[in-house]
C-alpha atoms as a PDB file:
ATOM      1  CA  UNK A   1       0.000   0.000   0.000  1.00  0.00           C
ATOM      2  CA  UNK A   2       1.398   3.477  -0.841  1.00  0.00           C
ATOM      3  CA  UNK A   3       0.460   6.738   1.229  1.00  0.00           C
ATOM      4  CA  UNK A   4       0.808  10.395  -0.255  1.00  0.00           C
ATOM      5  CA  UNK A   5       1.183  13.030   2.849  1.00  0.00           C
ATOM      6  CA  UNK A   6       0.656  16.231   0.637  1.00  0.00           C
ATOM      7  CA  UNK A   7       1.169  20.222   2.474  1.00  0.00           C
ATOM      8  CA  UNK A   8      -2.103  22.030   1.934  1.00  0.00           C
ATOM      9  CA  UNK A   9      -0.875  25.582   0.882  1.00  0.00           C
ATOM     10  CA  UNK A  10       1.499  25.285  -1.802  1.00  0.00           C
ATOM     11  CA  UNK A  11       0.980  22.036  -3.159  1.00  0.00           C
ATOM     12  CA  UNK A  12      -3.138  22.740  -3.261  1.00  0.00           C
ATOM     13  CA  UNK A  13      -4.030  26.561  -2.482  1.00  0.00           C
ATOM     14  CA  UNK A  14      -2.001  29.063  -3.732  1.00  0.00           C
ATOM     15  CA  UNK A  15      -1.997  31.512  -1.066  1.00  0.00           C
ATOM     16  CA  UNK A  16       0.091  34.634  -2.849  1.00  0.00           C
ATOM     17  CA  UNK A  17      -3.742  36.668  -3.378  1.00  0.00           C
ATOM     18  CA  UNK A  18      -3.969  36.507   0.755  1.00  0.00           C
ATOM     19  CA  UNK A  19      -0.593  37.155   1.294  1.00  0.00           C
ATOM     20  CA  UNK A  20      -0.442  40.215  -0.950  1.00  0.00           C
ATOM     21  CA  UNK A  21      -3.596  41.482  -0.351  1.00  0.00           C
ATOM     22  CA  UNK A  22      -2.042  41.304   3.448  1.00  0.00           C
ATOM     23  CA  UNK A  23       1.101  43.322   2.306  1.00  0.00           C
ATOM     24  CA  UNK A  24      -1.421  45.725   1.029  1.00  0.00           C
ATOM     25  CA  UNK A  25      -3.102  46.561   4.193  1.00  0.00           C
ATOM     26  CA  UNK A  26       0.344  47.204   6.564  1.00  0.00           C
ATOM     27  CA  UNK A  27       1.660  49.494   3.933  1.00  0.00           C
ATOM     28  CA  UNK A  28      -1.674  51.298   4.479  1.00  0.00           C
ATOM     29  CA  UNK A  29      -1.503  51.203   8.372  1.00  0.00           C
ATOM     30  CA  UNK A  30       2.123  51.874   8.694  1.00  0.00           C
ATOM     31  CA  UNK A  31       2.847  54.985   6.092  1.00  0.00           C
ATOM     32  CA  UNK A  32       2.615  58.659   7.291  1.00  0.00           C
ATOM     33  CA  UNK A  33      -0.370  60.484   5.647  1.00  0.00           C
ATOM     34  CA  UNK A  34       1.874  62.680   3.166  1.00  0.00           C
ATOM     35  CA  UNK A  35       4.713  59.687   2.777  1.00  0.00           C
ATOM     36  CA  UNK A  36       5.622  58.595  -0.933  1.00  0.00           C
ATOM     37  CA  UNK A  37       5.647  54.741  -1.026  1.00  0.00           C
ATOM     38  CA  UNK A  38       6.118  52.369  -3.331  1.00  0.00           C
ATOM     39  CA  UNK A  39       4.035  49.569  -3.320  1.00  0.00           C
ATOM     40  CA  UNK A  40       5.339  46.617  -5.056  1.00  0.00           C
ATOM     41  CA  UNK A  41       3.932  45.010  -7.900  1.00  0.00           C
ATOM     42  CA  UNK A  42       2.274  41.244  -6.684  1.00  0.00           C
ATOM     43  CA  UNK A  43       4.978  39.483  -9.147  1.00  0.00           C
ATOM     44  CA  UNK A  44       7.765  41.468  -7.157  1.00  0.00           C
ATOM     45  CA  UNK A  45       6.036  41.258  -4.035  1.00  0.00           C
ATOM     46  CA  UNK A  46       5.957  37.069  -4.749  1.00  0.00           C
ATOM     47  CA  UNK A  47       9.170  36.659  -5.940  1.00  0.00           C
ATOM     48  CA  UNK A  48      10.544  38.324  -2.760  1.00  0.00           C
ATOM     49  CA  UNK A  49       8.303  36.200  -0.367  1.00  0.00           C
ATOM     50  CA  UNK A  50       9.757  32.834  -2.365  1.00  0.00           C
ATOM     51  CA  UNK A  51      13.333  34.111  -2.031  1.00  0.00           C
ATOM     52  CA  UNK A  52      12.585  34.220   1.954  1.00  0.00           C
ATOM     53  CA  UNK A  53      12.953  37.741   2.010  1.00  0.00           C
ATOM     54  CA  UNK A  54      12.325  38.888   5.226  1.00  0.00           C
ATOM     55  CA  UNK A  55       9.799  41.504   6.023  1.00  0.00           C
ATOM     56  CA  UNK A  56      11.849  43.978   7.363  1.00  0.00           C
ATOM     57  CA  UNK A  57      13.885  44.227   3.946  1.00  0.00           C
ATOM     58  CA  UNK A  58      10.112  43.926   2.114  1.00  0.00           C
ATOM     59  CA  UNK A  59       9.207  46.636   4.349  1.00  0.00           C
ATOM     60  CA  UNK A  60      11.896  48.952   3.619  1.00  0.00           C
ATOM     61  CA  UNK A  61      12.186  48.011  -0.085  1.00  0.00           C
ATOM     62  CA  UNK A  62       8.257  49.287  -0.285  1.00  0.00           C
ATOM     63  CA  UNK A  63       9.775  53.102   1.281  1.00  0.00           C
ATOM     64  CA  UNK A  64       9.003  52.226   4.822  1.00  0.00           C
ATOM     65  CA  UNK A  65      11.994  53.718   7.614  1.00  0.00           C
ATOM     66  CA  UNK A  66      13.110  50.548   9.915  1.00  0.00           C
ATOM     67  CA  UNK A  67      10.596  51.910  13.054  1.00  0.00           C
ATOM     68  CA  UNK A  68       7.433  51.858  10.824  1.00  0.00           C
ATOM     69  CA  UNK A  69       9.403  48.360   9.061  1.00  0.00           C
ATOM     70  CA  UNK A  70       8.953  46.721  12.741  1.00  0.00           C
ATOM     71  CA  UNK A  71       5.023  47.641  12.726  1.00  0.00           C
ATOM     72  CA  UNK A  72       4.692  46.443   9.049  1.00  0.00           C
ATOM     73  CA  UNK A  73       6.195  43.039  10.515  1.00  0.00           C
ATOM     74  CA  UNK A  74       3.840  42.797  13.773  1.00  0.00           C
ATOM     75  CA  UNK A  75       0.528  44.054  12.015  1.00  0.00           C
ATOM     76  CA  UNK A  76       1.283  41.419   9.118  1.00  0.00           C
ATOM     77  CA  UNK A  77       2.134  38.475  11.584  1.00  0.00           C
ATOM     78  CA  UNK A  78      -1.239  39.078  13.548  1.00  0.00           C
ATOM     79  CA  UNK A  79      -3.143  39.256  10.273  1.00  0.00           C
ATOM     80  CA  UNK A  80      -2.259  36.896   7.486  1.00  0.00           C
ATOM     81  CA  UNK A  81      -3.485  33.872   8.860  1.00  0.00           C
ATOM     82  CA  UNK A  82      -7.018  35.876  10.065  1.00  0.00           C
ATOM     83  CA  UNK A  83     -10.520  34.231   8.767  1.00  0.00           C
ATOM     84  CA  UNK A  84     -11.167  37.827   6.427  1.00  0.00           C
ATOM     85  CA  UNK A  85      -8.368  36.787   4.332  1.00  0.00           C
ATOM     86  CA  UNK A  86      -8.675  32.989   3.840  1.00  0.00           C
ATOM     87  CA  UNK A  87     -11.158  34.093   1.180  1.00  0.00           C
ATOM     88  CA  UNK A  88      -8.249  35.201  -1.214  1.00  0.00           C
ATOM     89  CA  UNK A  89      -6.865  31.917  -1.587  1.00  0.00           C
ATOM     90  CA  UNK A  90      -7.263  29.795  -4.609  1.00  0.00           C
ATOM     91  CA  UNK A  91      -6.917  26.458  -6.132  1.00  0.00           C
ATOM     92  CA  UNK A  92      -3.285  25.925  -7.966  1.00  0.00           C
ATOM     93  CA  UNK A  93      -4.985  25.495 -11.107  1.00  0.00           C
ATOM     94  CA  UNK A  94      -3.753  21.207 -11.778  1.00  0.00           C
ATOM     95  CA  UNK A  95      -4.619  20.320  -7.749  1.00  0.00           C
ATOM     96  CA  UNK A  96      -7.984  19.015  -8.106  1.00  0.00           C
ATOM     97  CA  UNK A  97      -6.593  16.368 -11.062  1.00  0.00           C
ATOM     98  CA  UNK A  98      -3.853  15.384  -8.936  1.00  0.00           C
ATOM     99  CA  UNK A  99      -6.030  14.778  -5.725  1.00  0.00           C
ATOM    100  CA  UNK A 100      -8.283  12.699  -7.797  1.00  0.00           C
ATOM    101  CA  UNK A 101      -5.026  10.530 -10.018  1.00  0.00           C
ATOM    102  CA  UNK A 102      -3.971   9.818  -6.512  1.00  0.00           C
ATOM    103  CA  UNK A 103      -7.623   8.733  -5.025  1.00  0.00           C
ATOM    104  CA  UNK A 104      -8.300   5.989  -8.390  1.00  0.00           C
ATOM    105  CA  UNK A 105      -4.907   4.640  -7.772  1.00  0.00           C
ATOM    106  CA  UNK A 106      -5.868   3.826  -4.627  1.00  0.00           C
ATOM    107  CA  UNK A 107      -3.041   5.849  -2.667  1.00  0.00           C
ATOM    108  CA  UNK A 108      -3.969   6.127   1.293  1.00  0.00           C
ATOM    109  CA  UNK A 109      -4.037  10.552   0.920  1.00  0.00           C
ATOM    110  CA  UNK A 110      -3.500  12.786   3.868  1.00  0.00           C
ATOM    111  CA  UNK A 111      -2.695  16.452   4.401  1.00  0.00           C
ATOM    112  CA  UNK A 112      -0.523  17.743   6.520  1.00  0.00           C
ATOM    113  CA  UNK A 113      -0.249  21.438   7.603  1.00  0.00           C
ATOM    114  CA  UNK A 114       0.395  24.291   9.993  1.00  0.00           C
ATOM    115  CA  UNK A 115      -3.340  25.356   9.440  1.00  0.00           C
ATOM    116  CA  UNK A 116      -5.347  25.404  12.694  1.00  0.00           C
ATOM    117  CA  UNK A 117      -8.581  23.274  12.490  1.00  0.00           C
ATOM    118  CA  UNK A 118     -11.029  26.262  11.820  1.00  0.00           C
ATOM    119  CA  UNK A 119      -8.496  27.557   8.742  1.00  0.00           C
ATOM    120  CA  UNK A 120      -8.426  24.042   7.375  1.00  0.00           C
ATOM    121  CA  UNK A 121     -12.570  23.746   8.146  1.00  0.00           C
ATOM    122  CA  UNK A 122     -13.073  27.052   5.956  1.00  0.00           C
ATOM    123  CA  UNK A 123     -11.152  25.966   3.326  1.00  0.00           C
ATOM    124  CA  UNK A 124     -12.265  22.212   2.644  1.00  0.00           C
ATOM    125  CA  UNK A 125     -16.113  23.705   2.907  1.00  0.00           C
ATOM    126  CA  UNK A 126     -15.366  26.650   0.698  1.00  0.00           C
ATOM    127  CA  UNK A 127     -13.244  24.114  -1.958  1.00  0.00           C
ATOM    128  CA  UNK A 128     -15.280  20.950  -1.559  1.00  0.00           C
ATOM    129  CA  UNK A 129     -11.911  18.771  -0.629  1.00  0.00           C
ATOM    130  CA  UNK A 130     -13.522  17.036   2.233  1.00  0.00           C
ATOM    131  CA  UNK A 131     -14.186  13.967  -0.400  1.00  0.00           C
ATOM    132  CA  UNK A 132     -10.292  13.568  -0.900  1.00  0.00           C
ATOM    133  CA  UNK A 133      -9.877  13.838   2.840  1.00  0.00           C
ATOM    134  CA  UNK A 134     -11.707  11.769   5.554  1.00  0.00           C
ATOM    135  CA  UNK A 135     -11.036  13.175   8.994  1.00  0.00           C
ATOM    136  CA  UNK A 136      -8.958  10.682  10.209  1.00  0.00           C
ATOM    137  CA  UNK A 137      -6.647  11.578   7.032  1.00  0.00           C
ATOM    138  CA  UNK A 138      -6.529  15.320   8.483  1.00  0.00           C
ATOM    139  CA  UNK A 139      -3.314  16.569   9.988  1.00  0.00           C
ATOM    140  CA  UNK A 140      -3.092  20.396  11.514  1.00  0.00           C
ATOM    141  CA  UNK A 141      -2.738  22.628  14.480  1.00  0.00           C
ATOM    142  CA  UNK A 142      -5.763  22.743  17.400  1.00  0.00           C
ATOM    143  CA  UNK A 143      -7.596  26.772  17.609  1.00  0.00           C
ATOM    144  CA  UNK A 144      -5.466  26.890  20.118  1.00  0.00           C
ATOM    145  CA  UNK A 145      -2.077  25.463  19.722  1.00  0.00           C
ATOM    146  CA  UNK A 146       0.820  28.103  20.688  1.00  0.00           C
ATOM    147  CA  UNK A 147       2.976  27.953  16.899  1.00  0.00           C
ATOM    148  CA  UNK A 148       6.657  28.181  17.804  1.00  0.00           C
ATOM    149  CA  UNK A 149       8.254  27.618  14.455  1.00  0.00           C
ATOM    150  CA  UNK A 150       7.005  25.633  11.586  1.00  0.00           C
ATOM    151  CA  UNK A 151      10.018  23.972  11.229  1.00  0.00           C
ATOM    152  CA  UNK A 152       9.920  22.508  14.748  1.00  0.00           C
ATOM    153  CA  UNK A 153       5.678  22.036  15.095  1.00  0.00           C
ATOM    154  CA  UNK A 154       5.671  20.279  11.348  1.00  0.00           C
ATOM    155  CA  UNK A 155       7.811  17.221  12.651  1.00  0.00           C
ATOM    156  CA  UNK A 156       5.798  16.814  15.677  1.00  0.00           C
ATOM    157  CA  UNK A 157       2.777  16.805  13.569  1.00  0.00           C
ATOM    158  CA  UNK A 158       4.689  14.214  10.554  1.00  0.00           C
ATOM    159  CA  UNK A 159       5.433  12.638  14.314  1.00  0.00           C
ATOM    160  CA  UNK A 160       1.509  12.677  15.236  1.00  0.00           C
ATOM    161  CA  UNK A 161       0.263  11.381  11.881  1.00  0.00           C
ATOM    162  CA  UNK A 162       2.867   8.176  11.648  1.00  0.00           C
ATOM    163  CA  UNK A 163       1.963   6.745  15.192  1.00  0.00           C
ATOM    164  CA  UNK A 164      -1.612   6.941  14.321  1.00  0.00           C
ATOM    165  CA  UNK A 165      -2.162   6.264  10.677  1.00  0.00           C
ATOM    166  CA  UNK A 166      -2.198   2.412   9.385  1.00  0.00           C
ATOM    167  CA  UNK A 167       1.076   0.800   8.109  1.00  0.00           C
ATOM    168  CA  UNK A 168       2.220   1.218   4.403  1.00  0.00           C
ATOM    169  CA  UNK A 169       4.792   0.062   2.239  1.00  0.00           C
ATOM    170  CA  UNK A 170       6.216   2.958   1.668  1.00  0.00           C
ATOM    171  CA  UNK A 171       4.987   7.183   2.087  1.00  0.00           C
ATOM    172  CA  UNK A 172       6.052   9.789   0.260  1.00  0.00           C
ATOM    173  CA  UNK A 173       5.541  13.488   1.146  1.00  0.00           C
ATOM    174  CA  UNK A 174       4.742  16.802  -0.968  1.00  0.00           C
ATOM    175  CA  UNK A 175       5.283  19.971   0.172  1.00  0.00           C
ATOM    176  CA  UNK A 176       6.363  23.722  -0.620  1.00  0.00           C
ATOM    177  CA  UNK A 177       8.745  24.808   1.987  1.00  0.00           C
ATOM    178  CA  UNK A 178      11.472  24.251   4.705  1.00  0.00           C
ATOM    179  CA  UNK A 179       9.440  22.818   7.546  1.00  0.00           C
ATOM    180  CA  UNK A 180       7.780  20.145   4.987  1.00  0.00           C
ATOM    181  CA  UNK A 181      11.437  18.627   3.800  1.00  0.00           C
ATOM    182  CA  UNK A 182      12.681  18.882   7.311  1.00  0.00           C
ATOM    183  CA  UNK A 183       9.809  17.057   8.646  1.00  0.00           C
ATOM    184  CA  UNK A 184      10.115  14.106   6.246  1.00  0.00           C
ATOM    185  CA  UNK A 185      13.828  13.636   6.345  1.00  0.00           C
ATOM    186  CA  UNK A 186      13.300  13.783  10.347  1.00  0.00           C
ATOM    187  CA  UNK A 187      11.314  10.558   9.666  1.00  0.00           C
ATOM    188  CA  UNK A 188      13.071   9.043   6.690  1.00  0.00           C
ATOM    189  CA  UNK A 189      10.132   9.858   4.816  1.00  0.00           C
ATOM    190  CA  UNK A 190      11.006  10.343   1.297  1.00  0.00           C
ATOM    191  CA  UNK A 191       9.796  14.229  -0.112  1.00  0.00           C
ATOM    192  CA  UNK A 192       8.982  15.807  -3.375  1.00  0.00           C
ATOM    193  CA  UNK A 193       9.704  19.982  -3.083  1.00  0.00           C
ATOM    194  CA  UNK A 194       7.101  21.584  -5.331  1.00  0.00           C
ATOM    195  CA  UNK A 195       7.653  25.223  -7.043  1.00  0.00           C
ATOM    196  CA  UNK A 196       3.647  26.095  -7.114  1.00  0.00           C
ATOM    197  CA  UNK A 197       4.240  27.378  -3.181  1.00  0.00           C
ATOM    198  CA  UNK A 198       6.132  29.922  -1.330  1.00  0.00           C
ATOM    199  CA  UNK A 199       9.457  29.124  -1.769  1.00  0.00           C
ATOM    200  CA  UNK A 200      11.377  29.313  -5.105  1.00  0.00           C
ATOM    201  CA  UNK A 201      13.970  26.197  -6.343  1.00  0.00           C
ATOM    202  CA  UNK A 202      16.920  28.042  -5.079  1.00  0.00           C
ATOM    203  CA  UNK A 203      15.344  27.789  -1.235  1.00  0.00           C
ATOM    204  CA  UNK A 204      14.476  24.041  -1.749  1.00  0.00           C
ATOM    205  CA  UNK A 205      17.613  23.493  -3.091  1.00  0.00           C
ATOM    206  CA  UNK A 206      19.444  24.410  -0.119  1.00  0.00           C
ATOM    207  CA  UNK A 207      17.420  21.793   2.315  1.00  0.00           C
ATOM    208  CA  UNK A 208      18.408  18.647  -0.959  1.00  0.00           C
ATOM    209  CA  UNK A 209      14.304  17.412  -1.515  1.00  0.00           C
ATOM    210  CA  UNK A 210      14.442  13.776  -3.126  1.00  0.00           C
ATOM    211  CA  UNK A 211      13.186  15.756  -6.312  1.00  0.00           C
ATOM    212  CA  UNK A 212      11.570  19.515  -7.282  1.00  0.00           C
ATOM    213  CA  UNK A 213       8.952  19.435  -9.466  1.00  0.00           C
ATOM    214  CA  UNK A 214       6.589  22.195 -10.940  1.00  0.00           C
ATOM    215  CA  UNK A 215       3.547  21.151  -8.570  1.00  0.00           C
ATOM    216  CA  UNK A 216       1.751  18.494  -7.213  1.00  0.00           C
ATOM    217  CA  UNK A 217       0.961  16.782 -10.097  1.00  0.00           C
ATOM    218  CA  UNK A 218       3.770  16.085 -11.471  1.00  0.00           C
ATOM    219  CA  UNK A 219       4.567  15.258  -8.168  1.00  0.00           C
ATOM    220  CA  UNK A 220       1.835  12.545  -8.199  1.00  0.00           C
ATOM    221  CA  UNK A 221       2.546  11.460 -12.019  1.00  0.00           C
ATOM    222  CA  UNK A 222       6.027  10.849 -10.712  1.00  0.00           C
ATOM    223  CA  UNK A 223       5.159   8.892  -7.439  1.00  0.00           C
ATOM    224  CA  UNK A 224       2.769   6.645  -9.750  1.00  0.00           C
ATOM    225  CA  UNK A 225       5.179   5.720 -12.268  1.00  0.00           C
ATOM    226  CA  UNK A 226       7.769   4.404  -9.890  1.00  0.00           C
END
């Protein structure tokens, strides 16, 4: 038996519309009423956030001073992951194919993410995913789980999800960032870095995936061909 453990944002949602909407609103909070800014174009704004730019340097890049850059920072932390702007995320175009590929093969599918339940919950009722996903095949973070960083809380939860879940043959993992290949090579879990997220090929480089791909199809085309 073969099990898929795919990242929800990234290899499913693309979340750049939230995140720059987001980027949007703390240049608008943080400028002085007569400042000149310059508000970065969403392709800019993306390619920054998949370089792992942090925000102080996005801040400050946008015509913010470093004071007002430390506000831009706080205001966006407390806001991005906020209910109002879960609404801006979308379906990666080639994710509902892939979920679907993966479910007539016969592939045990769960997700995995640093969502809490109630961000997950909006998202599966707003996107109809719950038929890919039975609950029991749901990994993320309680309302009220205290985040420390999500490359420490993503290979407790990889560390949740193999004590409970059925044996396999043999799992492989999809995801768009550090914490996913951190978490699988933490459990000798073999992982397929996908570019459709929010990190570009020269970040997953650096932490040596089994294999980048565009997105999670070809992520799932691969997997089914071996």
């Amino acid at each position: 038996m073969l099990r898929l453990i795919t990242d929800f944002d990234g290899p499913i949602m693309d979340v750049s519309e939230r995140y720059y909407r987001v980027y949007q609103l703390c240049l608008e909070k943080t400028r002085y009423p007569e400042q000149t800014i310059i508000e970065l174009s969403k392709a800019e704004f993306w390619q920054l956030k998949r370089s792992h730019t942090p925000e102080l340097q996005i801040a400050l890049k946008s015509g913010l001073d470093p004071q007002q850059g430390q506000e831009f920072s706080q205001i966006r932390k407390q806001t991005v992951h906020t209910l109002p702007y879960f609404q801006y995320d979308a379906l990666i175009p080639t994710a509902l194919d892939a979920l679907s590929k993966v479910q007539s093969a016969g592939v045990d599918l769960a997700v995995m993410t640093m969502r809490r339940l109630r961000e997950l919950d909006y998202a599966f009722n707003r996107h109809n995913l719950a038929e890919f996903f039975p609950e029991n095949r749901r990994y993320c973070l309680s309302n009220d789980y205290v985040k420390t960083r999500d490359v420490e809380d993503k290979p407790l939860l990889m560390a949740r999800a193999l004590a409970e879940l059925p044996p396999v043959t043999d799992t492989w993992m999809v995801g768009d960032t550090e914490a996913d290949i951190t978490a699988a090579k933490k459990h000798h879990i073999k992982i397929i870095a996908v570019e459709s997220g929010i990190r570009d090929r020269t970040q997953l480089t650096s932490y040596q995936p089994d294999l980048i791909v565009p997105d999670l199809k070809t992520a799932v085309d691969f997997i089914l061909n071996q």
